[in-house]
Protein backbone atom coordinates (compact mmCIF):
# COMPACT_ATOMS: atom_id res chain seq x y z
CA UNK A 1 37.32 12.80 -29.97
CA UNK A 2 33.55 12.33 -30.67
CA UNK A 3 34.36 8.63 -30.93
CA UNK A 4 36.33 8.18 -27.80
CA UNK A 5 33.93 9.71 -25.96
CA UNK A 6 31.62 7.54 -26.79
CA UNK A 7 33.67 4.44 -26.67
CA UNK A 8 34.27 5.30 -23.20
CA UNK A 9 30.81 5.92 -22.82
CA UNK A 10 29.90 2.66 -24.38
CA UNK A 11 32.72 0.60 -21.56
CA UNK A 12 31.32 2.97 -18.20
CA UNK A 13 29.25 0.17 -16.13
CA UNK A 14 25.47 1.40 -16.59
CA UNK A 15 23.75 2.60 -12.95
CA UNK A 16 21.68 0.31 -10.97
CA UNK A 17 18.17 1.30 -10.13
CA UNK A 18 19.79 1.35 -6.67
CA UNK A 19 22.63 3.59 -7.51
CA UNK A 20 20.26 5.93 -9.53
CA UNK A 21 17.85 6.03 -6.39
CA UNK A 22 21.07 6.68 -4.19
CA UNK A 23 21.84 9.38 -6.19
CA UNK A 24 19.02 11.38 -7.04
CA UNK A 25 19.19 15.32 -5.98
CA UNK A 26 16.68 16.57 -3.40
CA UNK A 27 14.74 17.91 -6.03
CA UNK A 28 13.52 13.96 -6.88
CA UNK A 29 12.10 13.30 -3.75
CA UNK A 30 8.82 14.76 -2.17
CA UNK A 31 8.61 14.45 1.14
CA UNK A 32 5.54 12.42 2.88
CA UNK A 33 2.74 14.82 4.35
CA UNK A 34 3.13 13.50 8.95
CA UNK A 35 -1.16 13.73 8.69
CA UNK A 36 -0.84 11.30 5.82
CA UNK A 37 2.06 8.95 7.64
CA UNK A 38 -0.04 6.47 9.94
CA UNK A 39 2.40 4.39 12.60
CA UNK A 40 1.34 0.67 13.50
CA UNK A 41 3.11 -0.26 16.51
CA UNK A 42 2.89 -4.03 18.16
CA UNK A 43 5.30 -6.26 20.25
CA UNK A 44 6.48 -7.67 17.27
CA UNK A 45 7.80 -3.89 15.19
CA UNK A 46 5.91 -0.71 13.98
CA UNK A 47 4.84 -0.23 10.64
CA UNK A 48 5.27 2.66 8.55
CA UNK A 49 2.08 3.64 6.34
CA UNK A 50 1.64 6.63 3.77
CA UNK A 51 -1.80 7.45 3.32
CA UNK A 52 -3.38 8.20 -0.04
CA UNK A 53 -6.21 10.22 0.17
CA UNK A 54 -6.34 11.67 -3.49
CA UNK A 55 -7.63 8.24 -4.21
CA UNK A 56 -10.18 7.26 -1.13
CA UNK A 57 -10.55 10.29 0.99
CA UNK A 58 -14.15 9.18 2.58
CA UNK A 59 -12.42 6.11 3.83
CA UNK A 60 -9.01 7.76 5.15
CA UNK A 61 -11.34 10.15 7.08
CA UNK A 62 -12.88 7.04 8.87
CA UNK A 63 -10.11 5.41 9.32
CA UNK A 64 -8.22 8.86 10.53
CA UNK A 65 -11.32 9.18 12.80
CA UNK A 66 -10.92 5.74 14.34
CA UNK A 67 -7.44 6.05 14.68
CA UNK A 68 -7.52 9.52 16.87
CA UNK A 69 -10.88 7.78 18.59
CA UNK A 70 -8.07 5.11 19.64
CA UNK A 71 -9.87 2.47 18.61
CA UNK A 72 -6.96 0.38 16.71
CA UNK A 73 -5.04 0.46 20.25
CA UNK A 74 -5.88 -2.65 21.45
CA UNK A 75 -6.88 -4.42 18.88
CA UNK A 76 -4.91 -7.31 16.65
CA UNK A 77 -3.71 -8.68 13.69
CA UNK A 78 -6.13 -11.27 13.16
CA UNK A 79 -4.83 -12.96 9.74
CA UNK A 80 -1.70 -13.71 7.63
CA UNK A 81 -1.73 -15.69 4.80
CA UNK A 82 0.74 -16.60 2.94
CA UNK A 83 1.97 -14.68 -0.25
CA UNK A 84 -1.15 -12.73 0.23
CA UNK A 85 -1.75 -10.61 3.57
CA UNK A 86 -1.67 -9.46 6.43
CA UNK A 87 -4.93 -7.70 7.98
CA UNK A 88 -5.81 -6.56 10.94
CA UNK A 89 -8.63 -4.98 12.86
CA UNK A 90 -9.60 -2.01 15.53
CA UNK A 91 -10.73 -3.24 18.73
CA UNK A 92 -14.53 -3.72 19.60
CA UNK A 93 -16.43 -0.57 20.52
CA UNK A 94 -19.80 -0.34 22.40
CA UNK A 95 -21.90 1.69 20.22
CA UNK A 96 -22.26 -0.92 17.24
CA UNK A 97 -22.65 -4.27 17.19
CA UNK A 98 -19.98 -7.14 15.12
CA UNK A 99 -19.88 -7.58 11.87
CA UNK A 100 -17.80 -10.03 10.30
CA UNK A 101 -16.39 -9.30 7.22
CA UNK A 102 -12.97 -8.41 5.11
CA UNK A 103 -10.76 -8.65 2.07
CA UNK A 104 -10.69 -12.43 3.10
CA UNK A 105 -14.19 -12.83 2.19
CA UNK A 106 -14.31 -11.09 -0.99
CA UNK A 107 -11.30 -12.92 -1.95
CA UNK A 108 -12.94 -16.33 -1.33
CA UNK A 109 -16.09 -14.73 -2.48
CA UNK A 110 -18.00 -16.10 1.22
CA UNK A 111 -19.45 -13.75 3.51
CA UNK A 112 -18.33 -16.48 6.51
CA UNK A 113 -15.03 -14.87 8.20
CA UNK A 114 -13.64 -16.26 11.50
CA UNK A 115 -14.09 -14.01 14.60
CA UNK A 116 -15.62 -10.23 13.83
CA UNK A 117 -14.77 -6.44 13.08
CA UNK A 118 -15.62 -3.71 14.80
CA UNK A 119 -17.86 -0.61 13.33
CA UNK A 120 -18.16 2.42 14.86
CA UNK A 121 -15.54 4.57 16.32
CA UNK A 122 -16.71 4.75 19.86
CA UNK A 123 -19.51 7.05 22.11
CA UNK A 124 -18.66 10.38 20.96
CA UNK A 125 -17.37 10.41 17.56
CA UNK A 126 -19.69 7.92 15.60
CA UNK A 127 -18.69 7.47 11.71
CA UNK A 128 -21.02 6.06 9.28
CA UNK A 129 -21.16 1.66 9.77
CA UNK A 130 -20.18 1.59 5.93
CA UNK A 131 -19.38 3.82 2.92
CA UNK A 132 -19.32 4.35 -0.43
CA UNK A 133 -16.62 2.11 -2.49
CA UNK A 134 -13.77 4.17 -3.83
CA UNK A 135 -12.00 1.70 -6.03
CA UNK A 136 -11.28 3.73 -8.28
CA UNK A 137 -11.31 8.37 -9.12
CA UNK A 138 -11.11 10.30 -12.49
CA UNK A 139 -7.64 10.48 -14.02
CA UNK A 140 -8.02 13.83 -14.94
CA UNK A 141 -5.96 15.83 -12.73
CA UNK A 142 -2.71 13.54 -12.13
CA UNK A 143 0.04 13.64 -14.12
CA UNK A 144 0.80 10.06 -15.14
CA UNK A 145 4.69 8.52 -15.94
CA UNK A 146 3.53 5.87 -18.28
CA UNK A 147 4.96 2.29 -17.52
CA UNK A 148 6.18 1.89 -20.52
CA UNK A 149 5.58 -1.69 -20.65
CA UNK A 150 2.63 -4.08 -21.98
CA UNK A 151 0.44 -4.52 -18.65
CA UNK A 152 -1.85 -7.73 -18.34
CA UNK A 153 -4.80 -5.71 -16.25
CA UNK A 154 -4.50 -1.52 -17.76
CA UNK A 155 -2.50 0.29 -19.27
CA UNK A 156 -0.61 1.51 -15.94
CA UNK A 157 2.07 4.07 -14.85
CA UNK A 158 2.89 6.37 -11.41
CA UNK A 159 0.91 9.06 -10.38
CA UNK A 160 2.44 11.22 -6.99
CA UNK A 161 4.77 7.95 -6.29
CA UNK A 162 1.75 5.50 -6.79
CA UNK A 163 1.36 2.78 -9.22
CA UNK A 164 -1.83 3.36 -10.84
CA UNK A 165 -3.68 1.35 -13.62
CA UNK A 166 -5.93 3.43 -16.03
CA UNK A 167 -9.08 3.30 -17.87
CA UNK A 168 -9.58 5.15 -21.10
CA UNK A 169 -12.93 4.86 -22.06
CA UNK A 170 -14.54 5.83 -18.42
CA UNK A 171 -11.80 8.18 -17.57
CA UNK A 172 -10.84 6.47 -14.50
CA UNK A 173 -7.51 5.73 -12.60
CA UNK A 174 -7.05 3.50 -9.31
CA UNK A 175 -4.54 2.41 -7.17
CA UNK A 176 -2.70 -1.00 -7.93
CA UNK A 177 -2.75 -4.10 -5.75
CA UNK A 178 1.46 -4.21 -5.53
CA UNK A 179 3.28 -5.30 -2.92
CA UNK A 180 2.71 -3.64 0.84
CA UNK A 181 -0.73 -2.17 -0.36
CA UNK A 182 -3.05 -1.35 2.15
CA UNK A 183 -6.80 -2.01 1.77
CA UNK A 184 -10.13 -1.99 3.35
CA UNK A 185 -11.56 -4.85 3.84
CA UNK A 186 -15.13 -5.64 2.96
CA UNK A 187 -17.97 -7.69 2.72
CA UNK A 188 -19.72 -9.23 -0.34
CA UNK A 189 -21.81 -6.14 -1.26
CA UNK A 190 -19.48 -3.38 -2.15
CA UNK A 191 -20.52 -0.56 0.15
CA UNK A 192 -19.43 -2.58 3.80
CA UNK A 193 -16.23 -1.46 4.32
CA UNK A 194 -15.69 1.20 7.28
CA UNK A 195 -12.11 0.99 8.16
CA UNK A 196 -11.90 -1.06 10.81
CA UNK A 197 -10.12 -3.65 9.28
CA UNK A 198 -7.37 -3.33 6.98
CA UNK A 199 -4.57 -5.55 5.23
CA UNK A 200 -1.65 -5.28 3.44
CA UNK A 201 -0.10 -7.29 0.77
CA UNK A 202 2.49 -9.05 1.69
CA UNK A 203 3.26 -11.39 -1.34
CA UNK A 204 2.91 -11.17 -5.23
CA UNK A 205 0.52 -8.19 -6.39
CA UNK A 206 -2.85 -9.88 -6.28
CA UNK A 207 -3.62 -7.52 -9.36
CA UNK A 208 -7.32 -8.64 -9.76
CA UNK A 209 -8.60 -7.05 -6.73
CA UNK A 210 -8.04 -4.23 -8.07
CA UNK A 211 -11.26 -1.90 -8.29
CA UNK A 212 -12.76 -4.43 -6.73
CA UNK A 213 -11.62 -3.56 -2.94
CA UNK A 214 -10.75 0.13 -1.77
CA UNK A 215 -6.85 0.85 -1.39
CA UNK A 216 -6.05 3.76 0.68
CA UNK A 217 -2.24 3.71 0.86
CA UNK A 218 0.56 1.81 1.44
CA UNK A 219 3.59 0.33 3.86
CA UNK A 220 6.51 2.24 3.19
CA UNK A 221 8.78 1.08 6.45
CA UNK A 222 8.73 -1.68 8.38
CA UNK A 223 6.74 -4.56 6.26
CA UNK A 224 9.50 -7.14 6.53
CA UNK A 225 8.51 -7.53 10.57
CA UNK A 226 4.70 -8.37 9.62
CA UNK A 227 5.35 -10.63 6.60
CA UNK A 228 7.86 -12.34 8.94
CA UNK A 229 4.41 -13.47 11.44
CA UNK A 230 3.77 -17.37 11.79
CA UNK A 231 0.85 -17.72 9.22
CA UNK A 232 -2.59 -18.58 10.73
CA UNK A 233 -3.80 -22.26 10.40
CA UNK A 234 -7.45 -21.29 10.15
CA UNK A 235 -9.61 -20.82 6.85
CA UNK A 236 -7.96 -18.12 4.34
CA UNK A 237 -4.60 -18.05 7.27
CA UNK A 238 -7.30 -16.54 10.02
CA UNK A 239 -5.66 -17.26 13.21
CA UNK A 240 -7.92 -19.97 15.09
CA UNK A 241 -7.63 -18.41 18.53
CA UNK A 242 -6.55 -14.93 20.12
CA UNK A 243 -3.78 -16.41 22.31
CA UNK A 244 -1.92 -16.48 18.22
CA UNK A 245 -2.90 -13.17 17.54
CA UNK A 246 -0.49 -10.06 17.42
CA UNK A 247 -1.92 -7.04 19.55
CA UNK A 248 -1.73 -3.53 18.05
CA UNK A 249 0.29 -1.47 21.04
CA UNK A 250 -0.89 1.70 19.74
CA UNK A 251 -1.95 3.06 16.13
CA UNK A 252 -0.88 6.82 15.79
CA UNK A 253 -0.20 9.46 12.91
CA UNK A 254 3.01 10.74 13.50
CA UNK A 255 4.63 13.98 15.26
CA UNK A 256 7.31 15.95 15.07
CA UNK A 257 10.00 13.11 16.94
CA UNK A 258 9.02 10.98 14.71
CA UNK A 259 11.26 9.70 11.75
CA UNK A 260 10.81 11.40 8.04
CA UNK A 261 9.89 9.68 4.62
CA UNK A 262 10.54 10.90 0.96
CA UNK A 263 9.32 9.15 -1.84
CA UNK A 264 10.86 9.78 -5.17
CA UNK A 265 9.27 12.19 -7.26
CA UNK A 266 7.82 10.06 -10.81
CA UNK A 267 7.58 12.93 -13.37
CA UNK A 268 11.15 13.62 -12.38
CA UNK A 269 14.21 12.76 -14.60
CA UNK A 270 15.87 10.79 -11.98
CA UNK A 271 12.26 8.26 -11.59
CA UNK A 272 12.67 8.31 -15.58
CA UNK A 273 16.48 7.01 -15.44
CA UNK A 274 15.17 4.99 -12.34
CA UNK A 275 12.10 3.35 -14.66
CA UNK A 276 14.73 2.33 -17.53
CA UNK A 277 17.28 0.68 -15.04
CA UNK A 278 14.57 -1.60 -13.87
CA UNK A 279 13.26 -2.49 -17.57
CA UNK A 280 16.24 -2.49 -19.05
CA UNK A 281 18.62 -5.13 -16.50
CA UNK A 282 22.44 -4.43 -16.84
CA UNK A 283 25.24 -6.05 -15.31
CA UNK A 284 24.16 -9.82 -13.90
CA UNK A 285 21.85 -10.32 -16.55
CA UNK A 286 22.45 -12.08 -19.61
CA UNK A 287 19.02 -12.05 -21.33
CA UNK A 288 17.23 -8.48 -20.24
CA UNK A 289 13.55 -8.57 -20.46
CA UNK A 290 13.11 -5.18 -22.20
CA UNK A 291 10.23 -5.01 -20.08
CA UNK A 292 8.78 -4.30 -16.67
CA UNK A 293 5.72 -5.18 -14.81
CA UNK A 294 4.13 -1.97 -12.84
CA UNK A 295 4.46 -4.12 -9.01
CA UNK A 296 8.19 -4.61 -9.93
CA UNK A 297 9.16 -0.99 -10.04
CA UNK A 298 8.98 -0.47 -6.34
CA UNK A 299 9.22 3.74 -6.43
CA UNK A 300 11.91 4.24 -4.35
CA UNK A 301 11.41 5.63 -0.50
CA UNK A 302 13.62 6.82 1.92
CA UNK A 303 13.86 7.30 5.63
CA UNK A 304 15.37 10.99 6.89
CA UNK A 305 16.03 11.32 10.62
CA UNK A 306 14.91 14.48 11.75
């Protein structure tokens, strides 16, 4: 009996890391906090974003102060470049003067960035012109679900539903540069960023900006609409003129009408079964790797209607 049962065991079709994810129990899924679920709405789709502010809480607070200061409303998406991001910025305010700046220019390591950023958030409800980088926090305190896999940056893993990479010897942990992560962009010096201007990966995890560029969350719904924009023609895919730009309709945090997000739980037993699928490839493939890399997990998210 022992032996049937696991010969039959042995011929049952092992779960996708979709079919896991589809069905996980309610008790695998936390649900995402509405002051931590930021709305980007333009002409072209709205984008879903989940704050993170365990890991960069100076810079959420500008950029929550901004956003109820209205200041994104108005403003654009002012580059895409391909396999890399998508950024845009808040809208020019009279109480400081332009700066340029952004992840583009501590990518290409210039300081020389088409057009300008606001700083600022408006007469009224000033917020300091830069602050303090938070690349990365001290690991103690979050429970980490090891990767389980050699990583080529840190040893890495999933800490509240984020991929994190960790540091041993100082103690640290940061948020990873994965696919729809959203940043701060920055000048040379690594104090300049104020929230203004933000991006979001759009292509393979450009891993080595990591600690080197504050992340403060990430797209959870509604990415495929801003990876989908024509890709500016300008230096580092800037657009070359406004007329190409994409306004920003209105930037919001979301209410009670709005749509619901849950993001699978990673110290639970269904993100553990969830981990394996994707390292250990069933079905289609001939030759699994055995392996994963931390960008290619993807924690799983899903949309509840209210």
């Amino acid at each position: 009996m022992i032996l049937l049962a696991a010969l039959l065991a042995a011929a049952t079709p092992a779960l996708s890391p979709g079919d896991i994810a589809a069905a996980a129990p309610a008790s695998a899924w936390r649900a995402v906090a509405p002051e931590n679920l930021l709305f980007v709405e333009t002409p072209r789709g709205t984008m879903a974003i989940e704050l993170a502010p365990d890991f960069a809480p100076a810079h959420i607070a500008a950029i929550r102060a901004l956003v109820m200061a209205g200041r994104f409303d108005g403003g654009a998406i002012t580059r895409v470049q391909d396999n890399y991001v998508v950024q845009w910025a808040a809208r020019p305010g009279p109480d400081k003067v332009l700066t340029s700046g952004g992840a583009a220019a501590v990518a290409a390591g210039s300081t020389a960035t088409p057009g300008g950023v606001a700083v600022g958030t408006g007469p009224g409800a000033p917020h300091p012109a830069t602050l303090p980088a938070e690349y990365e926090r001290p690991a103690k305190g979050l429970t980490i679900t090891p990767l389980g896999s050699v990583d080529t940056y840190a040893p890495s893993g999933f800490a509240k539903g984020w991929p994190v990479a960790t540091d041993k010897r100082s103690g640290t942990a940061w948020l990873a540069h994965c696919y729809g992560a959203v940043g701060v962009g920055r000048d040379n010096p690594p104090d300049t960023g104020d929230g203004s201007e933000l991006y979001a990966v759009i292509g393979h995890g450009p891993r080595h900006l990591d600690r080197n560029i504050t992340l403060v969350g990430r797209v959870i719904d509604g990415i495929a609409d801003f990876s989908a924009l024509p890709r500016g023609t300008g230096p580092l895919g800037f657009y070359k003129t406004p007329g190409e730009q994409t306004g920003l309709t209105r930037v919001r945090f979301a209410t009670a009408a709005d749509p619901r997000f849950e993001v699978m739980d990673t110290t639970s037993k269904a993100f553990a079964a969830y981990l394996a699928a994707r390292t250990n490839r069933t079905g289609f493939f001939i030759r699994p790797a055995g392996a994963t890399d931390l960008c290619n997990v993807q924690v799983p998210v899903r949309r509840v209607t209210p």
